[in-house]
PDB file of N, CA and C in Angstrom:
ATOM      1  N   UNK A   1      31.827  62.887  84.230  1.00  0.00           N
ATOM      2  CA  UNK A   1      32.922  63.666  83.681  1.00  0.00           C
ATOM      3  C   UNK A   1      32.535  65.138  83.737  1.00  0.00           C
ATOM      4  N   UNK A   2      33.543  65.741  84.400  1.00  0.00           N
ATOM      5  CA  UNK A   2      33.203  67.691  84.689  1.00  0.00           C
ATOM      6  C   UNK A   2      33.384  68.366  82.835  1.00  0.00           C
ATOM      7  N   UNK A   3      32.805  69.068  82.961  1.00  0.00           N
ATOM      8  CA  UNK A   3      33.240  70.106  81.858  1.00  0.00           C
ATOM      9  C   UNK A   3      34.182  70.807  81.562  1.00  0.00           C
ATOM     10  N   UNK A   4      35.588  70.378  80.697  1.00  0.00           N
ATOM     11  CA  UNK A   4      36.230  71.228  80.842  1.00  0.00           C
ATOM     12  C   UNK A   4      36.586  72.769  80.118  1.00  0.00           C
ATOM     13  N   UNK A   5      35.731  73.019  79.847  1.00  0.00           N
ATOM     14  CA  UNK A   5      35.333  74.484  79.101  1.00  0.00           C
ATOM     15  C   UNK A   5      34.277  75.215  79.654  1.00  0.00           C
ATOM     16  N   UNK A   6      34.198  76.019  80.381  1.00  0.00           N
ATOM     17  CA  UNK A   6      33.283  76.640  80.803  1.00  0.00           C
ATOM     18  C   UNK A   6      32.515  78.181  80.488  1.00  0.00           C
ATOM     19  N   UNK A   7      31.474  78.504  80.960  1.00  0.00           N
ATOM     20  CA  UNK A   7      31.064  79.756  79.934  1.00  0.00           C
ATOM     21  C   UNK A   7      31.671  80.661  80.236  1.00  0.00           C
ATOM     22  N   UNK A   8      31.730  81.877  78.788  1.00  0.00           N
ATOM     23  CA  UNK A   8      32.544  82.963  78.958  1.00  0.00           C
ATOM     24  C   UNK A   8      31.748  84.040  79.896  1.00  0.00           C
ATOM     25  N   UNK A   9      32.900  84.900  80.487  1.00  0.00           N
ATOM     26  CA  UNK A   9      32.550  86.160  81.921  1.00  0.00           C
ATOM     27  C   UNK A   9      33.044  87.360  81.087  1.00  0.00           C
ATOM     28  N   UNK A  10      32.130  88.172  81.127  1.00  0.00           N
ATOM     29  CA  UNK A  10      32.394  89.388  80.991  1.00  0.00           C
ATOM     30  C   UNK A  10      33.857  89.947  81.558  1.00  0.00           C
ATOM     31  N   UNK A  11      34.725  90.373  80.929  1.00  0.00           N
ATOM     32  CA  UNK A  11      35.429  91.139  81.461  1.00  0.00           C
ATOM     33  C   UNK A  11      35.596  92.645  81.075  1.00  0.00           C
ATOM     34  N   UNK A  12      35.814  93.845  82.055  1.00  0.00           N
ATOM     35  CA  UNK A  12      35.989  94.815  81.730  1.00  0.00           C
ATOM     36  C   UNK A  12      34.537  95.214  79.735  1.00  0.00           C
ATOM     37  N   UNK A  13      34.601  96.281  79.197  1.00  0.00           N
ATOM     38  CA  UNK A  13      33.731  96.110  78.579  1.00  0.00           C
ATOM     39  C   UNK A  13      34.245  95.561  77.052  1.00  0.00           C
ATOM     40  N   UNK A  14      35.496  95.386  77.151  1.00  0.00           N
ATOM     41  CA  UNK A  14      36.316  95.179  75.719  1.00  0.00           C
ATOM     42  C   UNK A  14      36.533  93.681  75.961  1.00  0.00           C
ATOM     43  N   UNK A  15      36.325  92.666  76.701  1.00  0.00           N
ATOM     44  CA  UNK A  15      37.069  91.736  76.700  1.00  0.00           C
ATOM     45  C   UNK A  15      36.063  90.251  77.510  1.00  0.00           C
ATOM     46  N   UNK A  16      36.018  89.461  77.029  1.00  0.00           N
ATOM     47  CA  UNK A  16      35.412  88.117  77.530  1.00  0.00           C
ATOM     48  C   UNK A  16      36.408  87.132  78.053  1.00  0.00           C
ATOM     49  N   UNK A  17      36.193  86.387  78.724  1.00  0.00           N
ATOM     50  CA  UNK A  17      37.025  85.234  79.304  1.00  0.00           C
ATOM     51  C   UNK A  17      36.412  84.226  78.931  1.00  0.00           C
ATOM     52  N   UNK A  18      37.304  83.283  78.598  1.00  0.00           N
ATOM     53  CA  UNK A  18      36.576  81.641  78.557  1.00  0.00           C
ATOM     54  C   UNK A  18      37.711  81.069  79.297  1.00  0.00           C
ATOM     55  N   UNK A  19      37.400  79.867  80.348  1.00  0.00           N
ATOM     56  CA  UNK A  19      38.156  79.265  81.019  1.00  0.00           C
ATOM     57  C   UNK A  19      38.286  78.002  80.787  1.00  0.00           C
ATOM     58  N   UNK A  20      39.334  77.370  80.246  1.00  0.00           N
ATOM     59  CA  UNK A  20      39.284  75.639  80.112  1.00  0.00           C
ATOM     60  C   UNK A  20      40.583  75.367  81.218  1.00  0.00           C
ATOM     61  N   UNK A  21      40.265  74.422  81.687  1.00  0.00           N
ATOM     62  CA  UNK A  21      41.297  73.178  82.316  1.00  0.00           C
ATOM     63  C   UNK A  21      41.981  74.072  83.747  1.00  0.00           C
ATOM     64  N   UNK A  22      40.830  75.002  84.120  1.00  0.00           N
ATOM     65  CA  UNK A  22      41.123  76.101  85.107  1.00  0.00           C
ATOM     66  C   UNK A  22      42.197  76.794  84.370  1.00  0.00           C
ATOM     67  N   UNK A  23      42.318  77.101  83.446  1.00  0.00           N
ATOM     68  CA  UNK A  23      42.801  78.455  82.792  1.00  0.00           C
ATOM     69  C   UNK A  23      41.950  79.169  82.130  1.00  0.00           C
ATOM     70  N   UNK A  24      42.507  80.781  82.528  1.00  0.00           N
ATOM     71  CA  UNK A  24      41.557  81.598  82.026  1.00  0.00           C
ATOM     72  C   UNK A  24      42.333  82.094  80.461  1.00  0.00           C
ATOM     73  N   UNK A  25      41.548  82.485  79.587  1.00  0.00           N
ATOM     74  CA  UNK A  25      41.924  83.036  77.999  1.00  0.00           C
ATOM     75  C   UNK A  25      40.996  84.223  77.892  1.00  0.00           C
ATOM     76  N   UNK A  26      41.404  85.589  77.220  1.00  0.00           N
ATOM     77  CA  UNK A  26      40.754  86.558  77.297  1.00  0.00           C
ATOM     78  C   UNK A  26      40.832  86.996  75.728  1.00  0.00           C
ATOM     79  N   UNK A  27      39.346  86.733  75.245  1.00  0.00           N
ATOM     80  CA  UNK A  27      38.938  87.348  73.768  1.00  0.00           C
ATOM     81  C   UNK A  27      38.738  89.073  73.526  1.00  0.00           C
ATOM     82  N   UNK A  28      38.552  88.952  72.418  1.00  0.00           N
ATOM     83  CA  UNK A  28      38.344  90.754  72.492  1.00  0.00           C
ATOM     84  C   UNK A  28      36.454  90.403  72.804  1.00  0.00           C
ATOM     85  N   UNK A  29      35.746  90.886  72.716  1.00  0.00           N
ATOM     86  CA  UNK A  29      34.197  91.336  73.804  1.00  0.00           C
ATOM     87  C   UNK A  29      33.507  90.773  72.292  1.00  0.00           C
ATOM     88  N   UNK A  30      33.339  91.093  70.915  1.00  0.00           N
ATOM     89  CA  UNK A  30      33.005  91.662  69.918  1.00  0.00           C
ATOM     90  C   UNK A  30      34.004  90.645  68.693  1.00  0.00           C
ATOM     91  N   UNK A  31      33.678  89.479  67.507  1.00  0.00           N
ATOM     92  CA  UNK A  31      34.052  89.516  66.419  1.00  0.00           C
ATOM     93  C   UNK A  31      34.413  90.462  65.818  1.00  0.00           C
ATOM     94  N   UNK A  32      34.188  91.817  65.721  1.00  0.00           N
ATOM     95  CA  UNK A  32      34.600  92.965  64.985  1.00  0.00           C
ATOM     96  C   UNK A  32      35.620  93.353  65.626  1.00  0.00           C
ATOM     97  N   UNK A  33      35.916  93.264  67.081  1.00  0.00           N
ATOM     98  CA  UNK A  33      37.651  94.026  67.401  1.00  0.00           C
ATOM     99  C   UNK A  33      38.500  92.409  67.260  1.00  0.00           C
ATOM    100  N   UNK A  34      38.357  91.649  66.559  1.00  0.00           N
ATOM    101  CA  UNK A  34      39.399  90.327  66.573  1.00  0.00           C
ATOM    102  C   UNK A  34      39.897  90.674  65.250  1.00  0.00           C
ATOM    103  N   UNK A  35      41.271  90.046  64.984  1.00  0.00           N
ATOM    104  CA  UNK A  35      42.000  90.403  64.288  1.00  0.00           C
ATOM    105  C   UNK A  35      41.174  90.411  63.019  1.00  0.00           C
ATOM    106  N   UNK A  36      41.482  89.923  61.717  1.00  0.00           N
ATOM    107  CA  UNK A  36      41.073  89.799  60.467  1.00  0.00           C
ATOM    108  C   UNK A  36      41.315  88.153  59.938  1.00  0.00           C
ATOM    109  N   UNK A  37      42.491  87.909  60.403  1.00  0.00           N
ATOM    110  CA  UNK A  37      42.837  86.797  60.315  1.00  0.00           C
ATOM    111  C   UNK A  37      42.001  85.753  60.565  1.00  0.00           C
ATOM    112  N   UNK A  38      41.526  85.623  61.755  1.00  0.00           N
ATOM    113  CA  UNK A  38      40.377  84.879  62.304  1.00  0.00           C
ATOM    114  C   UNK A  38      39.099  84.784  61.500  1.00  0.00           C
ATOM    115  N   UNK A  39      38.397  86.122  60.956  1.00  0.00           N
ATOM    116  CA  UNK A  39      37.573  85.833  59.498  1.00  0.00           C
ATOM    117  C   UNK A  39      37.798  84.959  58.266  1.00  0.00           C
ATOM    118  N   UNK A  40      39.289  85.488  57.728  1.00  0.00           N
ATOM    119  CA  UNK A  40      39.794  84.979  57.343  1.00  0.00           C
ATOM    120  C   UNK A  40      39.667  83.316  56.837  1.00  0.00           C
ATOM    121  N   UNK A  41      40.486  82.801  58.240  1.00  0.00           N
ATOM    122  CA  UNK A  41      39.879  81.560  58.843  1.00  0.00           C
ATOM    123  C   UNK A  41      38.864  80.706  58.563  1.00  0.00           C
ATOM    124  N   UNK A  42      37.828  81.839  58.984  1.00  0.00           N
ATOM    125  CA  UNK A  42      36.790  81.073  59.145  1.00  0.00           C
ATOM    126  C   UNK A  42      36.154  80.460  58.017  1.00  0.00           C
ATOM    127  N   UNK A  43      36.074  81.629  57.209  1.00  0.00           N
ATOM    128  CA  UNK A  43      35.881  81.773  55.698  1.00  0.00           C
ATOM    129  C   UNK A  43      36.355  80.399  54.570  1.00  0.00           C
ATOM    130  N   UNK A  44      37.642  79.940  55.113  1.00  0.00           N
ATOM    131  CA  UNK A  44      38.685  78.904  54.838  1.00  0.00           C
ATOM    132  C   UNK A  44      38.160  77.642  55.326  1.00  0.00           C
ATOM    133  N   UNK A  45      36.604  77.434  56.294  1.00  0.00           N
ATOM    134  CA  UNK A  45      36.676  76.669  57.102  1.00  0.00           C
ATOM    135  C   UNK A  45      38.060  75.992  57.786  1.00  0.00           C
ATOM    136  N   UNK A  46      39.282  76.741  58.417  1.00  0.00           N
ATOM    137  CA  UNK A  46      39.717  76.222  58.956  1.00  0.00           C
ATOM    138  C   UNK A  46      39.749  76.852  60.645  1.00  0.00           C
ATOM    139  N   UNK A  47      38.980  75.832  61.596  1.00  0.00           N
ATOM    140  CA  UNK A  47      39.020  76.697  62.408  1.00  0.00           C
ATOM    141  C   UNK A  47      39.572  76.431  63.880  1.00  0.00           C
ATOM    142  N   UNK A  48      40.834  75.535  63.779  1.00  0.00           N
ATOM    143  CA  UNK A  48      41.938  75.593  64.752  1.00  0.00           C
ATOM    144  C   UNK A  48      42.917  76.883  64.025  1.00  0.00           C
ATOM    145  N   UNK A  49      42.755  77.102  63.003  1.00  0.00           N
ATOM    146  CA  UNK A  49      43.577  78.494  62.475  1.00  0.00           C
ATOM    147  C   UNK A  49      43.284  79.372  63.479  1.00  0.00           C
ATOM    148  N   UNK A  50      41.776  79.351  63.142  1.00  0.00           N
ATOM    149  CA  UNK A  50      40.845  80.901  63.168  1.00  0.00           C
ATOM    150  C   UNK A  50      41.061  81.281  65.064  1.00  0.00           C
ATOM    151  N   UNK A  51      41.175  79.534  65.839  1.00  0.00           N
ATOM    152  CA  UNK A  51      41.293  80.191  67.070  1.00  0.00           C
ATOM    153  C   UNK A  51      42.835  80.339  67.178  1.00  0.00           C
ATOM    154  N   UNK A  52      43.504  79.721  66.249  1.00  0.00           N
ATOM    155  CA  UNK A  52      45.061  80.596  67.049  1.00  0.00           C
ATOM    156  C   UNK A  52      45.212  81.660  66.969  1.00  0.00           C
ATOM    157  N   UNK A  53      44.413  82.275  65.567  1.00  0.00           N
ATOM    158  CA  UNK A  53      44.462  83.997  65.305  1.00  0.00           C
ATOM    159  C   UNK A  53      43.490  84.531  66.789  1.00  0.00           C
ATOM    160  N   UNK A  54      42.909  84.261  67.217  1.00  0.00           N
ATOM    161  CA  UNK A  54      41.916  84.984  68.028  1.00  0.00           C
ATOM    162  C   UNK A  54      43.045  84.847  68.804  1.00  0.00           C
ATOM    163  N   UNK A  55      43.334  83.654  69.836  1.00  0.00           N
ATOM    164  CA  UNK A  55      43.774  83.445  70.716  1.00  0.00           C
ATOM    165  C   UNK A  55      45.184  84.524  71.048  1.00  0.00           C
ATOM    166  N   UNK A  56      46.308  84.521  70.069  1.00  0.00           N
ATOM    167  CA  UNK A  56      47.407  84.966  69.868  1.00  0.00           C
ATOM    168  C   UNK A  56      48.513  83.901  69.831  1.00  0.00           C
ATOM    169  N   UNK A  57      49.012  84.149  69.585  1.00  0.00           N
ATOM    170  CA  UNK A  57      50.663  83.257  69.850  1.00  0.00           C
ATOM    171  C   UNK A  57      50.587  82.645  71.558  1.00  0.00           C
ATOM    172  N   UNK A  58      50.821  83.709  72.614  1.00  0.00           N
ATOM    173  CA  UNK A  58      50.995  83.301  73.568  1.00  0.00           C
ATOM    174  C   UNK A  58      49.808  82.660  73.945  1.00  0.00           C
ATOM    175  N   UNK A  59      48.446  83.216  74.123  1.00  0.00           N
ATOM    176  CA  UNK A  59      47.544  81.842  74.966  1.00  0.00           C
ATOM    177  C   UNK A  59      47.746  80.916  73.991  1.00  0.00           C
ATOM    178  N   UNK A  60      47.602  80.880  72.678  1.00  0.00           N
ATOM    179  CA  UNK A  60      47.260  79.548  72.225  1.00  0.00           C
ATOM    180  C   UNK A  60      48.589  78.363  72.148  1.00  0.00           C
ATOM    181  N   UNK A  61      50.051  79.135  72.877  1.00  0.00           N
ATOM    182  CA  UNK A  61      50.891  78.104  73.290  1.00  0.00           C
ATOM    183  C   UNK A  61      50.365  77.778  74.888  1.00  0.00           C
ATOM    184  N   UNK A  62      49.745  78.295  75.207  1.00  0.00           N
ATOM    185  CA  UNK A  62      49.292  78.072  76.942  1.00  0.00           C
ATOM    186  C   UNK A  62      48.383  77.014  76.460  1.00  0.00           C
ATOM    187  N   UNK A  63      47.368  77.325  75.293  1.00  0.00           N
ATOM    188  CA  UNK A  63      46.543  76.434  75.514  1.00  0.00           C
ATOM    189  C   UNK A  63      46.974  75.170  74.697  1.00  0.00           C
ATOM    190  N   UNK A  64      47.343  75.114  73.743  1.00  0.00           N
ATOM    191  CA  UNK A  64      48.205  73.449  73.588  1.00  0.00           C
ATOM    192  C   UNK A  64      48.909  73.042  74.612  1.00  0.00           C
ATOM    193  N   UNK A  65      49.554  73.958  75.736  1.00  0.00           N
ATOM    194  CA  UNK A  65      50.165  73.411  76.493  1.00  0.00           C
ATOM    195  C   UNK A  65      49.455  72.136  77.709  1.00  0.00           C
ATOM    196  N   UNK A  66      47.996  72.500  77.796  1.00  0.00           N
ATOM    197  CA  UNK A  66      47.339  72.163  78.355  1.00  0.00           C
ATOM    198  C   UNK A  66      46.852  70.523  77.919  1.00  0.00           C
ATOM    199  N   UNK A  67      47.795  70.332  76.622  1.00  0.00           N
ATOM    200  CA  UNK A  67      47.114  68.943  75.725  1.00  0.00           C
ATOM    201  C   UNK A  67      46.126  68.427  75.862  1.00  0.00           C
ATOM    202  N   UNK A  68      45.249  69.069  74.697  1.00  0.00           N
ATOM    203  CA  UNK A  68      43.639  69.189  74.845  1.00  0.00           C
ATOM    204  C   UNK A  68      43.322  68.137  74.162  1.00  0.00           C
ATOM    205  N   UNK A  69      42.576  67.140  74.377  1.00  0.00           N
ATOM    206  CA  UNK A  69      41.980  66.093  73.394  1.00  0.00           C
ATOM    207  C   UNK A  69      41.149  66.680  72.373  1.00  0.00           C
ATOM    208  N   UNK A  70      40.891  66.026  71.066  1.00  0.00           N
ATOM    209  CA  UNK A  70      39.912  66.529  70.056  1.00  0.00           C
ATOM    210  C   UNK A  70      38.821  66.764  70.751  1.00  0.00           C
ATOM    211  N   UNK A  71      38.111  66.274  71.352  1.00  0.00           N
ATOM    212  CA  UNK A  71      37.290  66.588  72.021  1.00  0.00           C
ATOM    213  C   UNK A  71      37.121  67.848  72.547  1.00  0.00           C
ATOM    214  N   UNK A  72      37.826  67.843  73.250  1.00  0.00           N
ATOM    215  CA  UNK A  72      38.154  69.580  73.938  1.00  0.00           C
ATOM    216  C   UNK A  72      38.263  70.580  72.850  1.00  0.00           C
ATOM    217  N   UNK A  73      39.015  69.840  72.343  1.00  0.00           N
ATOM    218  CA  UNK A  73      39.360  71.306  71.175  1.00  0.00           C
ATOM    219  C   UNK A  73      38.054  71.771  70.607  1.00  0.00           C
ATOM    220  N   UNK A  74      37.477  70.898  70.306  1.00  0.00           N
ATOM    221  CA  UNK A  74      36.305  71.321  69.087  1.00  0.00           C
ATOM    222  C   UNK A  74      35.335  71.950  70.269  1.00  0.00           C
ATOM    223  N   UNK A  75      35.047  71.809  71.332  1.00  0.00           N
ATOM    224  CA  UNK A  75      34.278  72.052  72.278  1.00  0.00           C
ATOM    225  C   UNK A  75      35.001  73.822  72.632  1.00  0.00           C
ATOM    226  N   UNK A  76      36.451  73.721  73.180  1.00  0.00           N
ATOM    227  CA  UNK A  76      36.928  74.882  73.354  1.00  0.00           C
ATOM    228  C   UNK A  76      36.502  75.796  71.895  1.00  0.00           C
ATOM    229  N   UNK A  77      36.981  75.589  70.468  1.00  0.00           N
ATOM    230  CA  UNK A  77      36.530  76.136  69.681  1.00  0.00           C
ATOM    231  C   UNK A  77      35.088  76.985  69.925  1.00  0.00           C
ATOM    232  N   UNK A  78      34.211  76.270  69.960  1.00  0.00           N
ATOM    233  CA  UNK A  78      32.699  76.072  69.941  1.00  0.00           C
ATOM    234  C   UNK A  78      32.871  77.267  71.168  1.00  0.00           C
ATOM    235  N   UNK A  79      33.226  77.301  72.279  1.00  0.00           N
ATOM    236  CA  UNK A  79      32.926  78.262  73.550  1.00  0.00           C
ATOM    237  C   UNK A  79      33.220  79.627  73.117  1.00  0.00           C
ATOM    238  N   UNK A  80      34.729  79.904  72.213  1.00  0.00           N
ATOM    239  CA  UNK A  80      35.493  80.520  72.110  1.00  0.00           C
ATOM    240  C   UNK A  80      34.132  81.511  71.478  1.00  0.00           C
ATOM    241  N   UNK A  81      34.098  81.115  69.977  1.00  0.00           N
ATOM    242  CA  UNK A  81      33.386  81.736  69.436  1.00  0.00           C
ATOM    243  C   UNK A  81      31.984  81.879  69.494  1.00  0.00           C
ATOM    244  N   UNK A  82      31.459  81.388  70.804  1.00  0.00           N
ATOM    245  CA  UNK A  82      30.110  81.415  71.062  1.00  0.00           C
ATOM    246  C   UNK A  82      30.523  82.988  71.892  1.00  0.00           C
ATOM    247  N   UNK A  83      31.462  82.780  72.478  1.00  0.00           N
ATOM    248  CA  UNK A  83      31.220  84.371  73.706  1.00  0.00           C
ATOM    249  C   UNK A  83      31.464  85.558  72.771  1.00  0.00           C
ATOM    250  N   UNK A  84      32.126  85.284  71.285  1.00  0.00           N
ATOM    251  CA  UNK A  84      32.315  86.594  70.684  1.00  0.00           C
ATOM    252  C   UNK A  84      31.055  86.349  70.045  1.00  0.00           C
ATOM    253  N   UNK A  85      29.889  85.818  70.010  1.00  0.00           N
ATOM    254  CA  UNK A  85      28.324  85.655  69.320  1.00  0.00           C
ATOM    255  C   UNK A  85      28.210  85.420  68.452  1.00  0.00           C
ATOM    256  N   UNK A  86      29.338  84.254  68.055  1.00  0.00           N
ATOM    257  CA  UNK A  86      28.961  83.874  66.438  1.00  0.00           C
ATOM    258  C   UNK A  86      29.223  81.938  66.703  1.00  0.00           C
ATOM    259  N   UNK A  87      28.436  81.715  65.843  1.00  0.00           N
ATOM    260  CA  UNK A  87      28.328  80.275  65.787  1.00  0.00           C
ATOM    261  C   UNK A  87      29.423  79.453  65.036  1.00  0.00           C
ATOM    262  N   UNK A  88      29.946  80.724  64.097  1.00  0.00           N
ATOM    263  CA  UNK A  88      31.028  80.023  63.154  1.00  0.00           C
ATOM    264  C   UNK A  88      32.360  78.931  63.340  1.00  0.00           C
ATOM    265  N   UNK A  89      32.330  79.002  64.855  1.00  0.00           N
ATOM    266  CA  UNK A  89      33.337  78.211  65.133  1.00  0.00           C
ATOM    267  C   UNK A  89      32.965  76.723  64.876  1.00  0.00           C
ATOM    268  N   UNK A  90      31.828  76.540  65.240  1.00  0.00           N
ATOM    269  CA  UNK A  90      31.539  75.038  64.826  1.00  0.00           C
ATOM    270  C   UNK A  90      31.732  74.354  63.486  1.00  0.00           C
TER     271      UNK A  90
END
């Protein structure tokens, strides 16, 4: 079975990519330029919240669109917030 989450790429100096299911999603570079909400979140341990706040409205309808198994999700989670350098997503 391939991986479907793969590691995040630098983009430009403000911005990271993480790619699942050959789609690309673009974070801010940095936990500190992501919204507040997403702390928030995290704080709440809830953290399919915390990535819709990161994500926005639009990717994170791209990315349900993609109907991610739990699996994925918690894994996408886990990538998301590994490329902004925090572990908290887990």
């Amino acid at each position: 079975m391939t991986e479907p989450v793969t590691a995040a790429e630098a983009v430009e100096d403000y911005s990271v990519t993480v790619t699942f299911k050959n789609e690309t999603f673009t974070l801010p570079s940095e936990m500190d330029d992501a919204d507040a909400d997403v702390l928030i979140y995290i704080e709440e341990e809830r953290p399919s919240l915390a990535l819709r706040a990161l994500l926005g409205d639009e990717q994170f309808a791209k990315y349900r669109a993609l109907k991610p198994k739990v699996k994925d999700h918690g894994d996408f989670i886990e990538k998301c917030f590994e490329a902004l350098g925090s572990d908290t997503g887990k």
